[in-house]
Each structure stands twice: as C-alpha cells, then as structure tokens.
PDB file of N, CA and C in Angstrom:
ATOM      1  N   UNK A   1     168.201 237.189 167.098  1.00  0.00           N
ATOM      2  CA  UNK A   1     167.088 237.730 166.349  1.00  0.00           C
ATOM      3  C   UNK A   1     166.293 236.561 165.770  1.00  0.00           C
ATOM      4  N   UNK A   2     165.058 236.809 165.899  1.00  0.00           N
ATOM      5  CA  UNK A   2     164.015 235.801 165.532  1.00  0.00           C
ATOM      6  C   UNK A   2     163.693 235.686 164.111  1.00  0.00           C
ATOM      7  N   UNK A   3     163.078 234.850 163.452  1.00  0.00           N
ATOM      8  CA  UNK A   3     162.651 234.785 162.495  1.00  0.00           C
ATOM      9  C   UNK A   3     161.184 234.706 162.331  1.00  0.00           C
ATOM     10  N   UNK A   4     159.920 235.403 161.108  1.00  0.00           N
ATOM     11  CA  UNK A   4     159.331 235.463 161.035  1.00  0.00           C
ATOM     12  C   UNK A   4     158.645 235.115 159.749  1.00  0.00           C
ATOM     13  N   UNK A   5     157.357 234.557 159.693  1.00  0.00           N
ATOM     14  CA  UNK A   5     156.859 233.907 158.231  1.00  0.00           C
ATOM     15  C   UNK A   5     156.174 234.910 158.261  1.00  0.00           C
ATOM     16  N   UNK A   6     156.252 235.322 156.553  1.00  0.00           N
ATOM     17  CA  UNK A   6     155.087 236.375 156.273  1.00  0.00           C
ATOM     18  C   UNK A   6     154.262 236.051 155.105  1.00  0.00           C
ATOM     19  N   UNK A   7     153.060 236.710 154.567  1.00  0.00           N
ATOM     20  CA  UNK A   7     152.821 236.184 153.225  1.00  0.00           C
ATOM     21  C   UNK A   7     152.594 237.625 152.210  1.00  0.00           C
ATOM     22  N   UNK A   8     153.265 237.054 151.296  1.00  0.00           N
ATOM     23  CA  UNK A   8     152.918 238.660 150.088  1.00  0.00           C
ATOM     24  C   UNK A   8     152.288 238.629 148.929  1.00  0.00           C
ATOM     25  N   UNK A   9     152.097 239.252 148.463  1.00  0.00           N
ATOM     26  CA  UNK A   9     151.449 239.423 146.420  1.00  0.00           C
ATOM     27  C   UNK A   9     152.495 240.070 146.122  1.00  0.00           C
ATOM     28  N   UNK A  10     153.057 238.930 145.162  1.00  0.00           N
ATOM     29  CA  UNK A  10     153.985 239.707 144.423  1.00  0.00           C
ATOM     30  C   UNK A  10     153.523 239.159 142.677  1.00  0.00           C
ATOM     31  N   UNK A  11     154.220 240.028 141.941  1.00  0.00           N
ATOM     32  CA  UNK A  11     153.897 239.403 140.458  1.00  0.00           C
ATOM     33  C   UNK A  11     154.231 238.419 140.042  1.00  0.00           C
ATOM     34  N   UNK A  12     153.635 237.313 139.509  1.00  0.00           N
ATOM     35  CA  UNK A  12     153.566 235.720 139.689  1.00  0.00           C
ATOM     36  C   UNK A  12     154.511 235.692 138.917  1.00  0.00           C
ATOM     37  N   UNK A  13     154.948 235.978 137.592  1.00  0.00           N
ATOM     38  CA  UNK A  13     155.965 235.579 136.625  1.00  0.00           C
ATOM     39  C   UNK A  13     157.217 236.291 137.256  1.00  0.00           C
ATOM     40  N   UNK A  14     157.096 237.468 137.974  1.00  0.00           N
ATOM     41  CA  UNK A  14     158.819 237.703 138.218  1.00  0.00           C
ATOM     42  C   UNK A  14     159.350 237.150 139.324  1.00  0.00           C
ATOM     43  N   UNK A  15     158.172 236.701 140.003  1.00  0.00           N
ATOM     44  CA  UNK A  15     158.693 235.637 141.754  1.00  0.00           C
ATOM     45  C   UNK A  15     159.227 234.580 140.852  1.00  0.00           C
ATOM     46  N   UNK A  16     158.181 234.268 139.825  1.00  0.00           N
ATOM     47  CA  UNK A  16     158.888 232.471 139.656  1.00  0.00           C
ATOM     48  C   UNK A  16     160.461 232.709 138.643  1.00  0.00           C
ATOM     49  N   UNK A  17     160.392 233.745 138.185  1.00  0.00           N
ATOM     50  CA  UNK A  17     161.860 234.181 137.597  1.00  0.00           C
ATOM     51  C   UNK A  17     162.554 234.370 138.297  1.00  0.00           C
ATOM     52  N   UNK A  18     162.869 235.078 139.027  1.00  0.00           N
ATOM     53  CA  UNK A  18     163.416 235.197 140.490  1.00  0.00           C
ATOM     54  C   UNK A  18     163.781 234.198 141.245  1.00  0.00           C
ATOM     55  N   UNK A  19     162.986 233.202 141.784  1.00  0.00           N
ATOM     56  CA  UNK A  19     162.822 232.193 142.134  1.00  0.00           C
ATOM     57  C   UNK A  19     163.915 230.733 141.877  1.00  0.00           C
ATOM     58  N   UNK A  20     163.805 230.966 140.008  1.00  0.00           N
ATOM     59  CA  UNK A  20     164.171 229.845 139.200  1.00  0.00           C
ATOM     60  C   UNK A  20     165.905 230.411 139.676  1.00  0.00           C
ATOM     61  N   UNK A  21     166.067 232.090 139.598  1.00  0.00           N
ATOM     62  CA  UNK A  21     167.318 232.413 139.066  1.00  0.00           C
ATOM     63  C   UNK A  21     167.768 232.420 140.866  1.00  0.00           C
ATOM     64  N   UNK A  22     167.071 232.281 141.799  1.00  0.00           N
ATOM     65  CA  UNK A  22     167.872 232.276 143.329  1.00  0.00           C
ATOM     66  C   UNK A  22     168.170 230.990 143.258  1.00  0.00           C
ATOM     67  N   UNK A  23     167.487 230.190 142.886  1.00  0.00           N
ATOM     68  CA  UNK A  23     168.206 228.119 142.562  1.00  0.00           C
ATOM     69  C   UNK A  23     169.199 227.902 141.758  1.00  0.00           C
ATOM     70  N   UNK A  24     169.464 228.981 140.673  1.00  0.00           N
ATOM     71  CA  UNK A  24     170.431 228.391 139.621  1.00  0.00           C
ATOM     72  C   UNK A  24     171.720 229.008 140.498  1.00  0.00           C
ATOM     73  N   UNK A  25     171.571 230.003 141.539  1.00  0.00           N
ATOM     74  CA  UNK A  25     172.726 230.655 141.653  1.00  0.00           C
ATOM     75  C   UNK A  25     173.245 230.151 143.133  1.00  0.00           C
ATOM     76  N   UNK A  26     172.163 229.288 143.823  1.00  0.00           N
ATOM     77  CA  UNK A  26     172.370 228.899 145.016  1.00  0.00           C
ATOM     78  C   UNK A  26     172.392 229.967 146.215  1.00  0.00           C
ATOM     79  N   UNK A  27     170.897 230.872 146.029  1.00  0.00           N
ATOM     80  CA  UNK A  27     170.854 231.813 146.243  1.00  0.00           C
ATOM     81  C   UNK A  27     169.367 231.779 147.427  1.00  0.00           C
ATOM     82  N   UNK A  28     169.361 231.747 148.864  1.00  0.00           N
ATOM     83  CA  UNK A  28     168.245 232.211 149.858  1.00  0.00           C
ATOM     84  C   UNK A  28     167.410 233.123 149.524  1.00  0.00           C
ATOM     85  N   UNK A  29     166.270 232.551 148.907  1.00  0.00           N
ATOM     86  CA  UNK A  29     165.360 233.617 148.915  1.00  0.00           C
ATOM     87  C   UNK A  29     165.113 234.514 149.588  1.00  0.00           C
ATOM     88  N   UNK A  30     165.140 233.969 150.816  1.00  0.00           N
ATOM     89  CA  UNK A  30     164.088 235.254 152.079  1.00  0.00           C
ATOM     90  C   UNK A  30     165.322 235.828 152.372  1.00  0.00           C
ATOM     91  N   UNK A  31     166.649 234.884 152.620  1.00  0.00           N
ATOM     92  CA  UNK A  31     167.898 236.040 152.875  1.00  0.00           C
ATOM     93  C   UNK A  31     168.007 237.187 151.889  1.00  0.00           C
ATOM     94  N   UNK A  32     167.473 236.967 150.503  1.00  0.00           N
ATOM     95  CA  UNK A  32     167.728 238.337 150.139  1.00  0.00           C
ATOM     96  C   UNK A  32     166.477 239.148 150.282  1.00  0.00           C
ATOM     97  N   UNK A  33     165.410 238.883 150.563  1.00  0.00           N
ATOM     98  CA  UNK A  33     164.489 239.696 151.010  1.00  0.00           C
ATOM     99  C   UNK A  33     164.637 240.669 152.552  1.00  0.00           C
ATOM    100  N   UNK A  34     165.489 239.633 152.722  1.00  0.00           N
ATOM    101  CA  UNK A  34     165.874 240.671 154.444  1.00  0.00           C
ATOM    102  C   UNK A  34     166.924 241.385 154.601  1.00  0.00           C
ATOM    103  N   UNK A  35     168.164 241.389 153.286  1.00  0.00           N
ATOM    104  CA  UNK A  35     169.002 242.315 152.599  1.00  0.00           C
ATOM    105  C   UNK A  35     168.086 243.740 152.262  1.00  0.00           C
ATOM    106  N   UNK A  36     167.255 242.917 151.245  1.00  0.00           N
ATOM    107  CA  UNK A  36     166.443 244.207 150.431  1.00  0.00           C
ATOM    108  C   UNK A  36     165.612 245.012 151.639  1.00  0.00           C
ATOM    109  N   UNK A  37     165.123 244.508 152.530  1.00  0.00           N
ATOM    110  CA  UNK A  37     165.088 245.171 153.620  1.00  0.00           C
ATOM    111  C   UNK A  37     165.596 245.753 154.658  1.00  0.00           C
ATOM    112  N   UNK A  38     166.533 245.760 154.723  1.00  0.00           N
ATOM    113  CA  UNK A  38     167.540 246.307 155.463  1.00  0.00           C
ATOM    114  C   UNK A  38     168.484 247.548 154.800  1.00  0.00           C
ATOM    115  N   UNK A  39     168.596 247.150 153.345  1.00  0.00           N
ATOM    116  CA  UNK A  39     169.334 248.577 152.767  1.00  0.00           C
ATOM    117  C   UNK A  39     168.139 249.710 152.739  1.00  0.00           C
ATOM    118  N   UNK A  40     167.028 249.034 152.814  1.00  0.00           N
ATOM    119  CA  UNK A  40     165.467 250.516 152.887  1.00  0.00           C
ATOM    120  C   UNK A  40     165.461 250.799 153.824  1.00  0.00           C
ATOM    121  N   UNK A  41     165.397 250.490 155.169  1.00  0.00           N
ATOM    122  CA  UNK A  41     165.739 251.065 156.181  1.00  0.00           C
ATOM    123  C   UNK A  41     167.177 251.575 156.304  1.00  0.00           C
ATOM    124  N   UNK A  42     168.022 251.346 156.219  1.00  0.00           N
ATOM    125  CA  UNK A  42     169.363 252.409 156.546  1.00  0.00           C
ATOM    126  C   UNK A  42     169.443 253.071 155.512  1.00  0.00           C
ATOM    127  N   UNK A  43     168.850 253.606 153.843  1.00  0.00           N
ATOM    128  CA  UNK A  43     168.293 254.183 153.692  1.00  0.00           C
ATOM    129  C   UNK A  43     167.535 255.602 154.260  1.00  0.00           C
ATOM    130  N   UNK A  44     166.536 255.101 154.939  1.00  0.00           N
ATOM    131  CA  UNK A  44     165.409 255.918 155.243  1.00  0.00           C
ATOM    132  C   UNK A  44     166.059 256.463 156.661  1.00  0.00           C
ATOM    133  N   UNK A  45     167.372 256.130 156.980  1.00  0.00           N
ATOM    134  CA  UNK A  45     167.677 256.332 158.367  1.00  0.00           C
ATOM    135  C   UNK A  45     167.109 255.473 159.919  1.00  0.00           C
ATOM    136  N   UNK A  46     166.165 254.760 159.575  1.00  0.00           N
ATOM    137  CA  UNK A  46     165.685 253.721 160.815  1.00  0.00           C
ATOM    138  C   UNK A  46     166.544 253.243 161.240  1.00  0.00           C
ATOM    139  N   UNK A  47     167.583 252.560 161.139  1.00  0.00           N
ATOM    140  CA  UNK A  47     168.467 251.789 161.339  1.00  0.00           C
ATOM    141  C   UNK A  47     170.281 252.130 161.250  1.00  0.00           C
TER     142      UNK A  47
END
C-alpha cells in the first residue's frame, strides 16, 4: 500500500497541541491520522 501527501485546515492551536503532544510521546503524526481513519471506515462498514 502506497502512501499519499495530502493538505488540510485544521485548527491552528489544536494541530500545534497535538503536534507538541505526538513529540513528547514519540508519537507519528500521520500514523495516527490513518488509525483515525480507518476506525471511520470500519465504522461506517467500508472496510
């Protein structure tokens, strides 16, 4: 499976909170974005 760059708007103070707290924890950003995407689809049944 491939990987893909995307770009978003998200709310500037909770990305960079977010952000600060995926570094303190040694934590992949986009890996958890493709978690958080993946429990919405099996979820919604797609997957």
């Amino acid at each position: 499976m491939g990987r893909k760059t995307v770009a978003l708007s998200v709310n500037a103070e909770i990305y960079d909170e977010y952000k600060k707290y995926c570094e303190e924890n040694a934590i992949i950003l986009s890996r958890k974005f493709d978690e958080f995407m993946k429990k919405e689809l099996k979820k919604a049944g797609r997957i």
